[in-house]
C-alpha atoms as a PDB file:
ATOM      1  CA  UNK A   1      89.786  29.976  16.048  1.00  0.00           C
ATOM      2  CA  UNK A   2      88.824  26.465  16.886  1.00  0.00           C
ATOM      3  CA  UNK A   3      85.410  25.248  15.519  1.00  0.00           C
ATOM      4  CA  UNK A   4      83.871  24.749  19.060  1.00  0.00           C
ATOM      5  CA  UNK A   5      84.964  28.562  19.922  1.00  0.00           C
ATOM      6  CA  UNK A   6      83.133  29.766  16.486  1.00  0.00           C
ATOM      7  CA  UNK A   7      79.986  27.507  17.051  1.00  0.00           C
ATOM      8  CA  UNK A   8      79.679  29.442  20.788  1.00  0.00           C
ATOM      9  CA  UNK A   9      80.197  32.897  19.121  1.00  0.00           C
ATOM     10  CA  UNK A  10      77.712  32.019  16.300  1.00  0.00           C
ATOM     11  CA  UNK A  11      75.297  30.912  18.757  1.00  0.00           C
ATOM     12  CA  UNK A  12      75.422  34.435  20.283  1.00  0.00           C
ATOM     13  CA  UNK A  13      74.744  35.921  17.172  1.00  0.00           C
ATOM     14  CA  UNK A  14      71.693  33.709  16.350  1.00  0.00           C
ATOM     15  CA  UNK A  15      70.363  34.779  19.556  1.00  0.00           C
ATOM     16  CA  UNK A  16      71.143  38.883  19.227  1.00  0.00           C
ATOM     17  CA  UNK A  17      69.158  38.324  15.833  1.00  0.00           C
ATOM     18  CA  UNK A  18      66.414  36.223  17.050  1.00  0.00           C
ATOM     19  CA  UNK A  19      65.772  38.955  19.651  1.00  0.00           C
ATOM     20  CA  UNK A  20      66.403  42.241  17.655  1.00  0.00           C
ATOM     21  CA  UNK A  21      62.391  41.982  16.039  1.00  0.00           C
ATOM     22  CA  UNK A  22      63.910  41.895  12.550  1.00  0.00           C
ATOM     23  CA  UNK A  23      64.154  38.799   9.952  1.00  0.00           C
ATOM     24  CA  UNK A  24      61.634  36.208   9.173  1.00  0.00           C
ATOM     25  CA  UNK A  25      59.279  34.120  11.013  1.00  0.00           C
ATOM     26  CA  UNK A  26      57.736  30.780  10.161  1.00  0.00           C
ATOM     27  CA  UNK A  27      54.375  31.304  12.980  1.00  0.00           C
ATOM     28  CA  UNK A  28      56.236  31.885  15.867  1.00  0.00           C
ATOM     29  CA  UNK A  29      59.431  30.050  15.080  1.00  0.00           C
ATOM     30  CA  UNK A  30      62.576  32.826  13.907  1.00  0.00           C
ATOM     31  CA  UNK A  31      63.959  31.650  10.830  1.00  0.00           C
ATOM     32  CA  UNK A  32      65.611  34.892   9.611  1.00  0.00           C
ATOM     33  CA  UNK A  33      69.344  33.459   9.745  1.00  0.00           C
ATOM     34  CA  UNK A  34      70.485  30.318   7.997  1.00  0.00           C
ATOM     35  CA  UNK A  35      74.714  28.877   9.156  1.00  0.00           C
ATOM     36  CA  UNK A  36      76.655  26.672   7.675  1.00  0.00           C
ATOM     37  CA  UNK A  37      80.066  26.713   8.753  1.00  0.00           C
ATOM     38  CA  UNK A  38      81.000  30.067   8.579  1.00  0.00           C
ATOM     39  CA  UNK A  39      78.638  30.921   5.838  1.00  0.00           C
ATOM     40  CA  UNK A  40      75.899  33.092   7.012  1.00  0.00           C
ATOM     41  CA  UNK A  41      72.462  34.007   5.068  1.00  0.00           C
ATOM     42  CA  UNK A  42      70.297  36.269   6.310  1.00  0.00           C
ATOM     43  CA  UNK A  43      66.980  36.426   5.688  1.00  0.00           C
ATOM     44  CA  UNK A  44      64.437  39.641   6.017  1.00  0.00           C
ATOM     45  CA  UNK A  45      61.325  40.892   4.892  1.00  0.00           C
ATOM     46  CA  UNK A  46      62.450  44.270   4.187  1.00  0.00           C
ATOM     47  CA  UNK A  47      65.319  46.612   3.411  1.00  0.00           C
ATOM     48  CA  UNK A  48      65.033  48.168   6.041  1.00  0.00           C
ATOM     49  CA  UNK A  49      65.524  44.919   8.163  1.00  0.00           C
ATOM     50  CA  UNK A  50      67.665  43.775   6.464  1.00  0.00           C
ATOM     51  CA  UNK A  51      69.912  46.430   7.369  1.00  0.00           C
ATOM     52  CA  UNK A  52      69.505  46.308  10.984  1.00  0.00           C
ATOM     53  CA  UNK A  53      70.948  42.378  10.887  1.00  0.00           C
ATOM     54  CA  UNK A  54      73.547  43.480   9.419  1.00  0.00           C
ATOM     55  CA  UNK A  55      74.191  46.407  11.642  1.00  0.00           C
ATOM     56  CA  UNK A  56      74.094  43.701  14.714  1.00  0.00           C
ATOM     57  CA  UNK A  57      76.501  41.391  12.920  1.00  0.00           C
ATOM     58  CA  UNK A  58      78.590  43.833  12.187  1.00  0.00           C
ATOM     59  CA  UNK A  59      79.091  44.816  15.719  1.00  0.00           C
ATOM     60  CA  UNK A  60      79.021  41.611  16.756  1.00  0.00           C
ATOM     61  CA  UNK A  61      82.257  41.551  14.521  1.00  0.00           C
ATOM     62  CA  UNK A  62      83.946  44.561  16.139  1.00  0.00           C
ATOM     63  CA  UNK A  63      83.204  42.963  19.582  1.00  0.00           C
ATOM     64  CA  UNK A  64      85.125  39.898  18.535  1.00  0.00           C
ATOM     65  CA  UNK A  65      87.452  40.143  16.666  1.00  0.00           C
ATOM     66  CA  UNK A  66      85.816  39.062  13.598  1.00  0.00           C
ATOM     67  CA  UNK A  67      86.030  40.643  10.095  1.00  0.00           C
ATOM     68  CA  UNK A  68      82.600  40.075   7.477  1.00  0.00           C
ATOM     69  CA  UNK A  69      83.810  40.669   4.124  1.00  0.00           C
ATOM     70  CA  UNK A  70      81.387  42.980   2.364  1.00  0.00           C
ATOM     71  CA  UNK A  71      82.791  42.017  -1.382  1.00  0.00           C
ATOM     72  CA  UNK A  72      82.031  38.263  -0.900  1.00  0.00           C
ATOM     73  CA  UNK A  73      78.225  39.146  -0.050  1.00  0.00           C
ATOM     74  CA  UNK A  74      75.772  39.621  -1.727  1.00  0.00           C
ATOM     75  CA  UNK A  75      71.656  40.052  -1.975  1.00  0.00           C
ATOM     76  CA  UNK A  76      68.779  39.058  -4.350  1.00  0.00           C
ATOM     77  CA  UNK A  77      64.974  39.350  -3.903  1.00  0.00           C
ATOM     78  CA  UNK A  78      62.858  35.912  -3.839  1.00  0.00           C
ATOM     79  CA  UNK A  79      59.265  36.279  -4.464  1.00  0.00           C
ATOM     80  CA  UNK A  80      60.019  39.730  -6.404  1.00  0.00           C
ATOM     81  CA  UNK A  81      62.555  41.973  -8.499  1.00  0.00           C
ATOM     82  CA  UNK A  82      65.488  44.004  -6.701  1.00  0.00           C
ATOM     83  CA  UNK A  83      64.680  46.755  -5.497  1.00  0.00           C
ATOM     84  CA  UNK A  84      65.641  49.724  -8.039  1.00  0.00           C
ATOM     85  CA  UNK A  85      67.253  51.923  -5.365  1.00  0.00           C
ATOM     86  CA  UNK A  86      67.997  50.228  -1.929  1.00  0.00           C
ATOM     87  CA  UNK A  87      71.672  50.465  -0.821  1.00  0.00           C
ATOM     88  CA  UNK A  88      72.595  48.304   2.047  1.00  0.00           C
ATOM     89  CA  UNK A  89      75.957  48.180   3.646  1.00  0.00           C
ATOM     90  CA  UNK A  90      78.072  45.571   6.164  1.00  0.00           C
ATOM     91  CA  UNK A  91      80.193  47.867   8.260  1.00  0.00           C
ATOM     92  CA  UNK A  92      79.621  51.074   5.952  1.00  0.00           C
ATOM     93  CA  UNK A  93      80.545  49.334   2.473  1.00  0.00           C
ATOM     94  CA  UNK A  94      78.555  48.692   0.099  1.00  0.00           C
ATOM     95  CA  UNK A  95      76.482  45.167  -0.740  1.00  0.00           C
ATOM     96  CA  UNK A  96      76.319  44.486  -4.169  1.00  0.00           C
ATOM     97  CA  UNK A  97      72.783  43.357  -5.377  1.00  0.00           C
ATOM     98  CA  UNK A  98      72.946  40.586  -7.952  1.00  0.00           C
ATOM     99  CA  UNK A  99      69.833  38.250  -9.659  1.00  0.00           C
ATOM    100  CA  UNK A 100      72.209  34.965  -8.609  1.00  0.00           C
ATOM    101  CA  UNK A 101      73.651  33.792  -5.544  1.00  0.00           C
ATOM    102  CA  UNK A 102      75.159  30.858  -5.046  1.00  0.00           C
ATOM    103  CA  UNK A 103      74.874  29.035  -1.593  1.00  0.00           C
ATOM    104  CA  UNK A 104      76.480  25.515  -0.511  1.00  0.00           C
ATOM    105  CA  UNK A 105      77.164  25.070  -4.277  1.00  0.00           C
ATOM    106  CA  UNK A 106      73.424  25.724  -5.327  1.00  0.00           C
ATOM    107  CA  UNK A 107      72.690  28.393  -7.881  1.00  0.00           C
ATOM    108  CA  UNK A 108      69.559  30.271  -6.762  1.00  0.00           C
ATOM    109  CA  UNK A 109      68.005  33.025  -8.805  1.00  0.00           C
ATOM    110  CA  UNK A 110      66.036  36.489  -7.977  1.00  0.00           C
ATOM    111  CA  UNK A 111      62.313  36.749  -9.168  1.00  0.00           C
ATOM    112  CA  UNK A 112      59.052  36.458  -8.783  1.00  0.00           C
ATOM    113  CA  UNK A 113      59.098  32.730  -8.515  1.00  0.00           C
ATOM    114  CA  UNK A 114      61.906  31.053  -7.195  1.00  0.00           C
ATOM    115  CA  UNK A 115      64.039  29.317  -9.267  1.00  0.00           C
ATOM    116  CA  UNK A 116      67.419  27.324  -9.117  1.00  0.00           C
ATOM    117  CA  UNK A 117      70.022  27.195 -11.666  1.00  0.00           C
ATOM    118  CA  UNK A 118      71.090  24.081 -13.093  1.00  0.00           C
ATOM    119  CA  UNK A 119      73.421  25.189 -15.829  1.00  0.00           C
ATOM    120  CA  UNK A 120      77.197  24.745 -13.386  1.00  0.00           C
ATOM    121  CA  UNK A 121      75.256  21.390 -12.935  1.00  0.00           C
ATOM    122  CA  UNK A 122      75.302  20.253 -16.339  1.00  0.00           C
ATOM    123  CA  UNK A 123      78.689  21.882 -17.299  1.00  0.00           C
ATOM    124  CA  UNK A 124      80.040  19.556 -13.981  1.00  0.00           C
ATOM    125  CA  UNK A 125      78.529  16.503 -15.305  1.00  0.00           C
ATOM    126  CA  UNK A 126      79.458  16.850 -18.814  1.00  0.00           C
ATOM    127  CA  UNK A 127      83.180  17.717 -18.088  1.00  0.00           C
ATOM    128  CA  UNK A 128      83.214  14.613 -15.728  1.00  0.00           C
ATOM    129  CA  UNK A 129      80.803  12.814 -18.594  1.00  0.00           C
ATOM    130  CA  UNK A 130      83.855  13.154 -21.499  1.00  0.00           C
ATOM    131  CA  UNK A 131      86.689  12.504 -18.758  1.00  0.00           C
ATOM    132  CA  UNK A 132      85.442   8.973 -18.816  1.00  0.00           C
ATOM    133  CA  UNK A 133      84.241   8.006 -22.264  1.00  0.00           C
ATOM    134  CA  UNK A 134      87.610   9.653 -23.775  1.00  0.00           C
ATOM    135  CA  UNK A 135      89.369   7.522 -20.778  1.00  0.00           C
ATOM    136  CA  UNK A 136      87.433   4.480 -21.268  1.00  0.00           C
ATOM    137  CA  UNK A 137      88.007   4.957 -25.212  1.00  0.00           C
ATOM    138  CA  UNK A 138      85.782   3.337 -27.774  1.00  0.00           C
ATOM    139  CA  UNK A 139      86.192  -0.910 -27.075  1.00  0.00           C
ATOM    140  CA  UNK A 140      85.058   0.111 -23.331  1.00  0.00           C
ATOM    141  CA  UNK A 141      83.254  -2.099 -21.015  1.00  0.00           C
ATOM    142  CA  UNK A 142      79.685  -0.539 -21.166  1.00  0.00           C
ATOM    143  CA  UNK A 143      78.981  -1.896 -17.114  1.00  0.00           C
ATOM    144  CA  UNK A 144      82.226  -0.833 -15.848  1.00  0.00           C
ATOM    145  CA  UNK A 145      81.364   2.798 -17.767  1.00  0.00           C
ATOM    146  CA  UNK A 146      78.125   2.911 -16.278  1.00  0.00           C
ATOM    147  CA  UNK A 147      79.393   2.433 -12.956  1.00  0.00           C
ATOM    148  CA  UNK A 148      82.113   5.126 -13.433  1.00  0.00           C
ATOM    149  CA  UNK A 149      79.354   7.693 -14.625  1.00  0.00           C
ATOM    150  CA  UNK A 150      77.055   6.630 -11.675  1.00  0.00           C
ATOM    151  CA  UNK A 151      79.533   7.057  -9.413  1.00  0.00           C
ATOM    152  CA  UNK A 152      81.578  10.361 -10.026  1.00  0.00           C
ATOM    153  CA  UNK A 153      79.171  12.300 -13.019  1.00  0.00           C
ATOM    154  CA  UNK A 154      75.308  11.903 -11.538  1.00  0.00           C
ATOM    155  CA  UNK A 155      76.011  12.996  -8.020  1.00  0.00           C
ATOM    156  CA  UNK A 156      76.788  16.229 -10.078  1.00  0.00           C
ATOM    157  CA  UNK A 157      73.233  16.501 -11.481  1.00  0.00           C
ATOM    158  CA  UNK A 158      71.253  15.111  -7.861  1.00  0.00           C
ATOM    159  CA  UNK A 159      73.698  17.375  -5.439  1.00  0.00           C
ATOM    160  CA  UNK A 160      70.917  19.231  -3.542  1.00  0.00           C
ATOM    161  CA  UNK A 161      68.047  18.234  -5.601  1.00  0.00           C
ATOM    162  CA  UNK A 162      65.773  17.878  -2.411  1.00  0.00           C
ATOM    163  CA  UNK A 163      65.348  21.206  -1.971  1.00  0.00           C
ATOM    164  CA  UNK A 164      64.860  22.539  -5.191  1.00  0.00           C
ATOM    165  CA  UNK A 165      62.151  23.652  -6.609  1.00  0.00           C
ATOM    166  CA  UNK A 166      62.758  22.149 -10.097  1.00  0.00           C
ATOM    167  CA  UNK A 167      60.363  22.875 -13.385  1.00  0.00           C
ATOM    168  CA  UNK A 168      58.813  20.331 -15.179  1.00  0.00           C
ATOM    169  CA  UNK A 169      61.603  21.559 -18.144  1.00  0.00           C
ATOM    170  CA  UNK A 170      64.561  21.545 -16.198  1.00  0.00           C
ATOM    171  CA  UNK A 171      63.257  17.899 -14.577  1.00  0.00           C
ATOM    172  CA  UNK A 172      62.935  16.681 -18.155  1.00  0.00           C
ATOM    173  CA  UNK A 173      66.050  18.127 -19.314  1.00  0.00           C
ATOM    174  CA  UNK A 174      67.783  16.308 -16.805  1.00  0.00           C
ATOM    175  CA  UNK A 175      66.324  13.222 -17.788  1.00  0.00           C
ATOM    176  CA  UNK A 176      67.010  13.387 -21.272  1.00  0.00           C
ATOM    177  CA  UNK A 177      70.638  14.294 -20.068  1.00  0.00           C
ATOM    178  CA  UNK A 178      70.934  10.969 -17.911  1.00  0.00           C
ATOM    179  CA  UNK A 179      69.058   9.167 -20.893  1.00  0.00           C
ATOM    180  CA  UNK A 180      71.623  10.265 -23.576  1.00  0.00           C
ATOM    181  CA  UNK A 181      74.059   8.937 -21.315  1.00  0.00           C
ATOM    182  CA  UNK A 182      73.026   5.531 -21.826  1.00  0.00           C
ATOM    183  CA  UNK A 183      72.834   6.309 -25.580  1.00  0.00           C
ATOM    184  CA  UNK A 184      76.750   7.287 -25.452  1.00  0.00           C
ATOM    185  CA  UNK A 185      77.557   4.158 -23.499  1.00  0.00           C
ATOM    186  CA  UNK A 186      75.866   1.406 -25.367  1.00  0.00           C
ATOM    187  CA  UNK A 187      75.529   3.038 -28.511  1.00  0.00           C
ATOM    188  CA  UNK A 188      72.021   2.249 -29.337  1.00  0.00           C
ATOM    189  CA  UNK A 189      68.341   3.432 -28.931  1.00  0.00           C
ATOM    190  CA  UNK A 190      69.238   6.530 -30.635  1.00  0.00           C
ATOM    191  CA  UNK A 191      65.442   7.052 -31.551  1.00  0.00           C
ATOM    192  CA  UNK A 192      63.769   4.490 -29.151  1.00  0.00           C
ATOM    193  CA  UNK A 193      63.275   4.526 -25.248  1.00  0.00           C
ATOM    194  CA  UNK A 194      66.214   3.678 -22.973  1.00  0.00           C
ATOM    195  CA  UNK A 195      63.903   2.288 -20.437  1.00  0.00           C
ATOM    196  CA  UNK A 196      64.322  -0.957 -20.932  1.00  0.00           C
ATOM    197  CA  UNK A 197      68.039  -0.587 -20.854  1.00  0.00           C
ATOM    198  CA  UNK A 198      68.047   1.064 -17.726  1.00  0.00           C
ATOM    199  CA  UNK A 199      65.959  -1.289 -15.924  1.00  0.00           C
ATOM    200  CA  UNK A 200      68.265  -3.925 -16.890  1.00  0.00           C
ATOM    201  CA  UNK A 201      71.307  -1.952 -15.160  1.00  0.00           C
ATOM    202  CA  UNK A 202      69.174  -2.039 -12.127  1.00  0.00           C
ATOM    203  CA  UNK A 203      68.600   1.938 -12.433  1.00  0.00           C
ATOM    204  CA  UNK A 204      66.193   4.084 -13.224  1.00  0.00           C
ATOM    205  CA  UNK A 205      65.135   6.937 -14.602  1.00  0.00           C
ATOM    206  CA  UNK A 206      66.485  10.578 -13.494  1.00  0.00           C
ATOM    207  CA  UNK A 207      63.259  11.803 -12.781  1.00  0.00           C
ATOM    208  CA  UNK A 208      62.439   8.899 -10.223  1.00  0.00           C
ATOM    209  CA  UNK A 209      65.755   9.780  -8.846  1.00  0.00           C
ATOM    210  CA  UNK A 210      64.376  13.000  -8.008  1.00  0.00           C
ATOM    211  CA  UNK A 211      61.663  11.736  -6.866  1.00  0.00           C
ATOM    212  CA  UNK A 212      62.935   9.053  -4.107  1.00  0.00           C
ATOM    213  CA  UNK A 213      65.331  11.836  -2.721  1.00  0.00           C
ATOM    214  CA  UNK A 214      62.679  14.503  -2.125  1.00  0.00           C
ATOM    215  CA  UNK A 215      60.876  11.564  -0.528  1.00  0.00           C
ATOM    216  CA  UNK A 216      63.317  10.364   1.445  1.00  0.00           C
ATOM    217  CA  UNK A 217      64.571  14.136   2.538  1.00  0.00           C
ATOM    218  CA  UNK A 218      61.051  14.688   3.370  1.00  0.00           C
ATOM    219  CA  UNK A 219      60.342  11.960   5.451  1.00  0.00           C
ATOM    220  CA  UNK A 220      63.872  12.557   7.657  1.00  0.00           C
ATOM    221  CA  UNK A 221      62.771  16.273   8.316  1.00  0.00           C
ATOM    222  CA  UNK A 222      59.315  15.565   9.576  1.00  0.00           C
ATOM    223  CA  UNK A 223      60.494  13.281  11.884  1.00  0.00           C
ATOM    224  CA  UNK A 224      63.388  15.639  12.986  1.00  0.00           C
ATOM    225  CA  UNK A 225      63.974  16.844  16.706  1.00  0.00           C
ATOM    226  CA  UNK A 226      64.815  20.623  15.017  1.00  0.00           C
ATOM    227  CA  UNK A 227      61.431  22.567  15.346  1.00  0.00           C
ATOM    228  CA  UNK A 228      61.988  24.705  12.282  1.00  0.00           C
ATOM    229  CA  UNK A 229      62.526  21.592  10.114  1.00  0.00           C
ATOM    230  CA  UNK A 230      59.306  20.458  11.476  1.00  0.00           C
ATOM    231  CA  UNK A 231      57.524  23.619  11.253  1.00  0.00           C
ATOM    232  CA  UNK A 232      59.255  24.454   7.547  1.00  0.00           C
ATOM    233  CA  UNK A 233      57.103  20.486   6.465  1.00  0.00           C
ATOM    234  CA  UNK A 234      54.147  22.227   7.800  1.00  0.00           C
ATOM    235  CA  UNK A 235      54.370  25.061   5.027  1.00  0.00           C
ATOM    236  CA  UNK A 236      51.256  24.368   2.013  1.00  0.00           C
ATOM    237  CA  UNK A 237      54.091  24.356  -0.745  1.00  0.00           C
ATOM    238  CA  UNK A 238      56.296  21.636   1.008  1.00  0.00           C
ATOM    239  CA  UNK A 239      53.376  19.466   3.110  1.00  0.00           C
ATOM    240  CA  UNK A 240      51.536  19.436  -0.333  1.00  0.00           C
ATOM    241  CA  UNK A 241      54.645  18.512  -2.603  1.00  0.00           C
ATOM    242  CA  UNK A 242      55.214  15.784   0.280  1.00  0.00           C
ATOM    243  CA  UNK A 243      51.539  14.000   0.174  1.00  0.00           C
ATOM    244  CA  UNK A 244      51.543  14.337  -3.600  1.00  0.00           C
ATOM    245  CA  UNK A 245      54.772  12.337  -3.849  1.00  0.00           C
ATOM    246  CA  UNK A 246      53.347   9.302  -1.330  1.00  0.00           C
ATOM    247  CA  UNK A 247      49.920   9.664  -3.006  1.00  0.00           C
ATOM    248  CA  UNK A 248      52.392   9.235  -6.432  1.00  0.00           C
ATOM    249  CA  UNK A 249      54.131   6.033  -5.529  1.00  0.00           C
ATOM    250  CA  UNK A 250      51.693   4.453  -2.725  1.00  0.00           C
ATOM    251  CA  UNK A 251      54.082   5.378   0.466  1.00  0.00           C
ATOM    252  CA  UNK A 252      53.159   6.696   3.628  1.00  0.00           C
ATOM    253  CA  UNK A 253      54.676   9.001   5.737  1.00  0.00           C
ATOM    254  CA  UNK A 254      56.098   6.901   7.906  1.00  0.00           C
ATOM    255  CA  UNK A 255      57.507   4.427   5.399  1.00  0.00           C
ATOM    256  CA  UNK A 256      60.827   3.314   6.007  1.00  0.00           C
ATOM    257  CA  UNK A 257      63.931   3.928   3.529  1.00  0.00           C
ATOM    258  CA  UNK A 258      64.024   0.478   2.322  1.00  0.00           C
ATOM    259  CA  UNK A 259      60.243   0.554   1.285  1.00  0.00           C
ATOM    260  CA  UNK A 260      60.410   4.094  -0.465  1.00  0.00           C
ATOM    261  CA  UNK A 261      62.815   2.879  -1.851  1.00  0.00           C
ATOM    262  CA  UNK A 262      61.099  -0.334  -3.222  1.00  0.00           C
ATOM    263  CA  UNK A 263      58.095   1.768  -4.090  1.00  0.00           C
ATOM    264  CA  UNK A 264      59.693   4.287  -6.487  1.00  0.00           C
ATOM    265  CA  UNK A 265      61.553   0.925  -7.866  1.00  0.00           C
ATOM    266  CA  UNK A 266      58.068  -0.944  -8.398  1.00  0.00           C
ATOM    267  CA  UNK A 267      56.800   2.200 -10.015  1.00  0.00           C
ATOM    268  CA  UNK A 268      59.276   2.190 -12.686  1.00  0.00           C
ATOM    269  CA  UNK A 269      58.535  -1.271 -13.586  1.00  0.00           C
ATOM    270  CA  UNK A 270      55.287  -0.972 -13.542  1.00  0.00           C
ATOM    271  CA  UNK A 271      55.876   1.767 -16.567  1.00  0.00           C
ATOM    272  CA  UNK A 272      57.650  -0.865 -18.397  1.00  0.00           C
ATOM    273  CA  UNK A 273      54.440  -2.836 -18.925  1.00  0.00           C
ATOM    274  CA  UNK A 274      54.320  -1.162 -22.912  1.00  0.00           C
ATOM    275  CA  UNK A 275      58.365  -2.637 -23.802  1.00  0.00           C
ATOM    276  CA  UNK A 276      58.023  -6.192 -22.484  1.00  0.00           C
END
């Protein structure tokens, strides 16, 4: 199936779930089915509902031609626990419930708060971590290591950071991750700050990372044409998390890339003031 032919079908799905009554709404705006590709999340307020999308898609299926695998699905609960007994099927077989699905490589857990998981994170970065160092060997070039880690080992730790909703642990663990790393490298600071070292390899700290990619994600999405991104930055959780950043690091929110990033930059320094 060619991707155009897909993206028509898909778009006739979106539109016999937008107008079934069932799924999520953000006001007025239907927000009930998130596509990538050909991975499909659905998105309900009920089991009951929940059941009904997937009665459409599966005749959607039947209609053309196209087969949902019920094995490779499955559901969790955000904002609660899993139901005790609520069996929902694609197609007449089963869907398993599970407290961790993971969607575009993001590990997101079942609860009463929402939570991601950041443990395939770390295992990613440390594999790629030791590839180097045991590569590079012991009379490395501490630069040219840096630049190797920078390059193929943090993207591991930021992929999808934007939209997570990270604890102040798991931010801090990440930190002291990225920290160590300089540790490792340059074999020092074992008990003192690696600020300073950091800020004279032009980086910064993981946490500011964080930080300047929320902002920047942030900033892209309120000015999108897409009315559910616009309508999701209305939402008190991401609006507030959005002003608290600018407020944090003296941006507003129509700064430009280039000055976001300059402000998260100039922050850092300024937090150097106690080393120099």
């Amino acid at each position: 199936m060619s991707p155009l032919l897909f993206s028509v079908y898909v778009d006739d799905l979106i539109q016999l779930l937008k107008h079934s009554g069932y799924g999520t709404y953000i006001g007025s705006q239907f927000v009930g089915t998130i596509l990538y590709a050909d991975d499909i999340t659905l998105l309900s307020g009920s089991c009951r509902g929940l059941q009904k999308m997937l009665d459409i898609c599966a005749e959607f299926g039947h209609k053309w031609d196209i087969s949902f695998n019920a094995k490779k699905s499955q559901i969790l609960t955000l904002g609660g626990n899993n139901p005790a007994n609520c069996p929902v099927f694609l197609d007449s077989r089963p869907i398993q419930w599970t407290s961790k699905v993971k969607y575009l490589g993001i590990h997101i857990l079942a609860g009463a708060v929402q939570k991601v998981d950041i443990t395939d994170a770390k295992r990613k970065y440390y594999g790629c971590f030791n590839s180097i160092l045991s590569v590079c060997g012991k009379s490395r070039n501490e630069l040219a290591s840096l630049h190797l880690v920078k390059s193929y080992c943090l993207p591991r730790l930021l992929y999808g950071c934007e939209g997570m909703l990270l604890s102040t642990s798991q931010t801090r663990e990440l930190d002291i991750i990225w920290n160590n790393a300089f540790r490792y490298i340059f074999n020092c600071c074992w008990r003192e700050s690696v600020k300073p070292i950091q800020f004279y390899c032009n980086t910064v700290p993981l946490s500011y990372m964080i930080d300047e990619r929320k902002l920047l994600f942030y900033s892209k999405i309120s000015l999108s044409k897409n009315v559910i991104l616009r309508t999701l930055m209305c939402l008190p959780g991401v609006s507030s998390d959005y002003l608290f950043l600018c407020n944090k690091y003296g941006v507003r929110p129509t700064s430009t890339r280039d000055s976001i990033k300059g402000a998260v930059t100039h922050a850092f320094r300024a937090s150097l003031d106690a080393y120099f």
